[in-house]
N, C-alpha and C. Protein backbone atom coordinates (compact mmCIF):
# COMPACT_ATOMS: atom_id res chain seq x y z
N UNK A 1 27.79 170.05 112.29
CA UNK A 1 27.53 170.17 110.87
C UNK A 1 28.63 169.43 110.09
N UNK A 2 28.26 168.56 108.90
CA UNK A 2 29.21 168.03 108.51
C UNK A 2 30.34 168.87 107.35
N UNK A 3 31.45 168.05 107.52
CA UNK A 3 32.50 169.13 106.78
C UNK A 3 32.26 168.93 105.27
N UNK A 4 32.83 170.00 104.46
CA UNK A 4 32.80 170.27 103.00
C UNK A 4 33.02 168.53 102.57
N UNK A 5 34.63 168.49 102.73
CA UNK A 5 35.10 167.10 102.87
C UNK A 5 34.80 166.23 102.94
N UNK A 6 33.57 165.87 103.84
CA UNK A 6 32.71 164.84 104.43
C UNK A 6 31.31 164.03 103.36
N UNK A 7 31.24 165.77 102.96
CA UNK A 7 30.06 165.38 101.72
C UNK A 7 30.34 165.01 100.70
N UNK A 8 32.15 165.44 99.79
CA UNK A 8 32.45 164.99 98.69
C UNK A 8 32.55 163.77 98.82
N UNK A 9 33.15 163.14 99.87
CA UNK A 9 33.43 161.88 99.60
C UNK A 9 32.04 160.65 99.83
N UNK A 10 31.00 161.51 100.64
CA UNK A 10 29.84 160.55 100.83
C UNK A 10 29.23 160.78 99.49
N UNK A 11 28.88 161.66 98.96
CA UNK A 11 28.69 161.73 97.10
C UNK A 11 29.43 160.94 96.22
N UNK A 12 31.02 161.04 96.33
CA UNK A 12 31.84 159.90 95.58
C UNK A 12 31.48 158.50 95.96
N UNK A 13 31.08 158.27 97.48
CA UNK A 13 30.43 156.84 97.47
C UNK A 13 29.38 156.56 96.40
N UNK A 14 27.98 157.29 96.59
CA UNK A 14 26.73 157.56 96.72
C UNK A 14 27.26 157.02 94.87
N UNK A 15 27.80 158.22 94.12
CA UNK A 15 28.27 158.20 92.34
C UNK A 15 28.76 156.78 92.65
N UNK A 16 29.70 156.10 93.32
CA UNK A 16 30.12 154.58 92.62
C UNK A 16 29.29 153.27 93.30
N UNK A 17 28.59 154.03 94.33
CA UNK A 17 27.45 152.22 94.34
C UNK A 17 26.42 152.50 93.45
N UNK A 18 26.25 153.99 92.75
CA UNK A 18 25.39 154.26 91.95
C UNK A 18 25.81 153.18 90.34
N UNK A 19 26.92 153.27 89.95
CA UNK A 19 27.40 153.21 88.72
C UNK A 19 27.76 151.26 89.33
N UNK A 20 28.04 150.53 90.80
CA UNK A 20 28.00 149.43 90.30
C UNK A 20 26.70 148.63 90.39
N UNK A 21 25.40 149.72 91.15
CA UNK A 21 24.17 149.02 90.88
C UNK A 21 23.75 149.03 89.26
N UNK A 22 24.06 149.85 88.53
CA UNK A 22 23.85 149.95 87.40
C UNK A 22 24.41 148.82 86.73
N UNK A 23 25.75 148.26 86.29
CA UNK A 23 26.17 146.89 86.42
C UNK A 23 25.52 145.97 86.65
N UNK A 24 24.29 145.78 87.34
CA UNK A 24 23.95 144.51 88.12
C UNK A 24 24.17 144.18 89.17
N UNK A 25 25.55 144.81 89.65
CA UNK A 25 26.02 144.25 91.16
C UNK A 25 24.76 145.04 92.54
N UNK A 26 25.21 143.84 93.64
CA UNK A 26 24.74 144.69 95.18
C UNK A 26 25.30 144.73 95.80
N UNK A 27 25.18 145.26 96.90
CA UNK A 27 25.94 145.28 98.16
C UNK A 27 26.05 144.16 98.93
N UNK A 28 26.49 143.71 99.33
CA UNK A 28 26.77 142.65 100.61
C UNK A 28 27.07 142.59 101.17
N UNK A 29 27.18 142.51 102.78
CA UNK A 29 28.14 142.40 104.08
C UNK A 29 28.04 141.16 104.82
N UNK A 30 29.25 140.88 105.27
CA UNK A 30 29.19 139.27 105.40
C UNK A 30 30.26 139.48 107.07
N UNK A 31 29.51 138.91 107.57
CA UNK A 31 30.45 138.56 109.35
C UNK A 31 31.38 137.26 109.24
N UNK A 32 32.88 137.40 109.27
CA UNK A 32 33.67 136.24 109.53
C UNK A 32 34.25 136.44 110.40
N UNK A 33 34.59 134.99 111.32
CA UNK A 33 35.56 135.09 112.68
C UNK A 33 36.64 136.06 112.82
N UNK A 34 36.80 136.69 113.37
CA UNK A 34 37.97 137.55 114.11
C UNK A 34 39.27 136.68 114.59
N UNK A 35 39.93 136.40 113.58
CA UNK A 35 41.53 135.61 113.71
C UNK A 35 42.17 136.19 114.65
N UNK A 36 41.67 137.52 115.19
CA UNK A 36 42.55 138.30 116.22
C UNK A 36 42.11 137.74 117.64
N UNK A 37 40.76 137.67 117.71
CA UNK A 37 40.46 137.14 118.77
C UNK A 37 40.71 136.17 120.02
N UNK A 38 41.12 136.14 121.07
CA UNK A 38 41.63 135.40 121.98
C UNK A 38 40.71 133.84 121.68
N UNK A 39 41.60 132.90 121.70
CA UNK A 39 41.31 131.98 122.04
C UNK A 39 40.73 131.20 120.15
N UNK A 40 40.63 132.02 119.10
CA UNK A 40 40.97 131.71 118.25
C UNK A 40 41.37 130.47 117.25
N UNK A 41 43.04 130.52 117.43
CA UNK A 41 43.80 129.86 116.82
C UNK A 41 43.24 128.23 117.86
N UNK A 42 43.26 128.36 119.08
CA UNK A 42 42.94 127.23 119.65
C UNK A 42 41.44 126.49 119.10
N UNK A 43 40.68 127.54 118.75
CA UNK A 43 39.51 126.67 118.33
C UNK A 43 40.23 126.26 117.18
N UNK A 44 40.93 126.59 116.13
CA UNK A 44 40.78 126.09 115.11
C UNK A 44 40.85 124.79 114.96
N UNK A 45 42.51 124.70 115.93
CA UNK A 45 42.93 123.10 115.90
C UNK A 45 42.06 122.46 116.76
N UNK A 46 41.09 122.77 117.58
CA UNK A 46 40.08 121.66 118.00
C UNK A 46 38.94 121.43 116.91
N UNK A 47 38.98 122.43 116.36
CA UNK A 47 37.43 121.99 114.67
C UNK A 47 38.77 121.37 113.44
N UNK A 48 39.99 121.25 114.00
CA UNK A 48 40.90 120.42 112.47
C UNK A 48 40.94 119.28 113.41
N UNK A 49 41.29 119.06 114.41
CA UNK A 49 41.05 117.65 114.85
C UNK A 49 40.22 116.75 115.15
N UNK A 50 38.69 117.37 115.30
CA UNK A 50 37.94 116.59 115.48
C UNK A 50 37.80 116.39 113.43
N UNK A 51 37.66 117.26 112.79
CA UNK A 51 37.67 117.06 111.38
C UNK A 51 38.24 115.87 110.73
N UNK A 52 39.90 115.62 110.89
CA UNK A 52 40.53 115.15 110.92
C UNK A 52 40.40 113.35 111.66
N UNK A 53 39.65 113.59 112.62
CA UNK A 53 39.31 112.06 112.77
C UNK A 53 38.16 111.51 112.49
N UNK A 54 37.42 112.23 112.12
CA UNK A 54 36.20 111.66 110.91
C UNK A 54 36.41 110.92 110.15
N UNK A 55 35.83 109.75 109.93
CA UNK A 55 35.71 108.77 108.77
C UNK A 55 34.61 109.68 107.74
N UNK A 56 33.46 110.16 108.09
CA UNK A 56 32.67 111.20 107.33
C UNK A 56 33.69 111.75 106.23
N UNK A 57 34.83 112.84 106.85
CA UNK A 57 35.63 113.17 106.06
C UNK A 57 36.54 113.04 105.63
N UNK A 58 37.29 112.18 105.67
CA UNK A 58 38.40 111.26 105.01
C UNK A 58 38.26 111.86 103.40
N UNK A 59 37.12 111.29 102.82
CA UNK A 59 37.60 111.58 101.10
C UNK A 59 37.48 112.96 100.65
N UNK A 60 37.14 113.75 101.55
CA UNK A 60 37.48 115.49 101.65
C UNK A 60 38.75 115.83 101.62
N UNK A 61 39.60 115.14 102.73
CA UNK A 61 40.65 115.47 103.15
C UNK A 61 41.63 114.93 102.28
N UNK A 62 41.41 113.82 101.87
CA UNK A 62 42.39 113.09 100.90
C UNK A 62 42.48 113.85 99.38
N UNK A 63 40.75 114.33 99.19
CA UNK A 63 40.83 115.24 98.05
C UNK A 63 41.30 116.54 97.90
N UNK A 64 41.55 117.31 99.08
CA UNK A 64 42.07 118.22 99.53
C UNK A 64 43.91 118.23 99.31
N UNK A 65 44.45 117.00 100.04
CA UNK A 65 45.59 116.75 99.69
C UNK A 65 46.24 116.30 98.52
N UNK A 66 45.51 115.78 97.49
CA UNK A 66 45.85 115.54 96.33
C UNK A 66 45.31 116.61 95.40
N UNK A 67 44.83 117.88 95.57
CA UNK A 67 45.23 118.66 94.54
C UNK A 67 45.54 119.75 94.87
N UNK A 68 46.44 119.98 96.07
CA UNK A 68 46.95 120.87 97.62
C UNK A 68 47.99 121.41 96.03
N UNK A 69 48.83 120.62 95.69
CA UNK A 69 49.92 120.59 94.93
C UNK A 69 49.85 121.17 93.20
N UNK A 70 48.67 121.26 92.62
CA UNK A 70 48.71 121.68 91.30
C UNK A 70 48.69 122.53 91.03
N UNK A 71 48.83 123.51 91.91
CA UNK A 71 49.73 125.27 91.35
C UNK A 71 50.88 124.96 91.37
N UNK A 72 51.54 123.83 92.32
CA UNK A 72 53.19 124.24 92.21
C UNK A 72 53.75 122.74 91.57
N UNK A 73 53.05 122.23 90.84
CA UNK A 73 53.46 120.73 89.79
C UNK A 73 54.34 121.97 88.65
């Protein structure tokens, strides 16, 4: 049986997705890679290097690096 405890706070959910569907907003859940995951960090630098030697992306990367800097100008 669930505890006293258990229900206030599934009600305090229940009251604030209530009040931000009202807003307009929805819910959303979204799956991103697991940075923890073994083997990871190694994919990355194999998807930045093959990236990286693209002629495709060159004016990505160049645009990337020229405004890398305008929070700290």
């Amino acid at each position: 049986m669930p505890s006293e405890t258990h229900l206030r706070s599934k009600e305090k959910q229940s009251r604030y997705r209530s009040r931000l569907r009202q807003k307009g907003l929805r819910p959303v859940q979204i799956w991103v890679p697991d940075t923890r995951a073994a083997g990871f960090a190694t994919e990355c630098r194999r998807q930045a290097r093959l990236v990286a030697r693209s002629a495709q992306e060159r004016p990505v990367l160049d645009f990337i690096s020229e405004i890398a800097d305008w929070d700290n100008g």
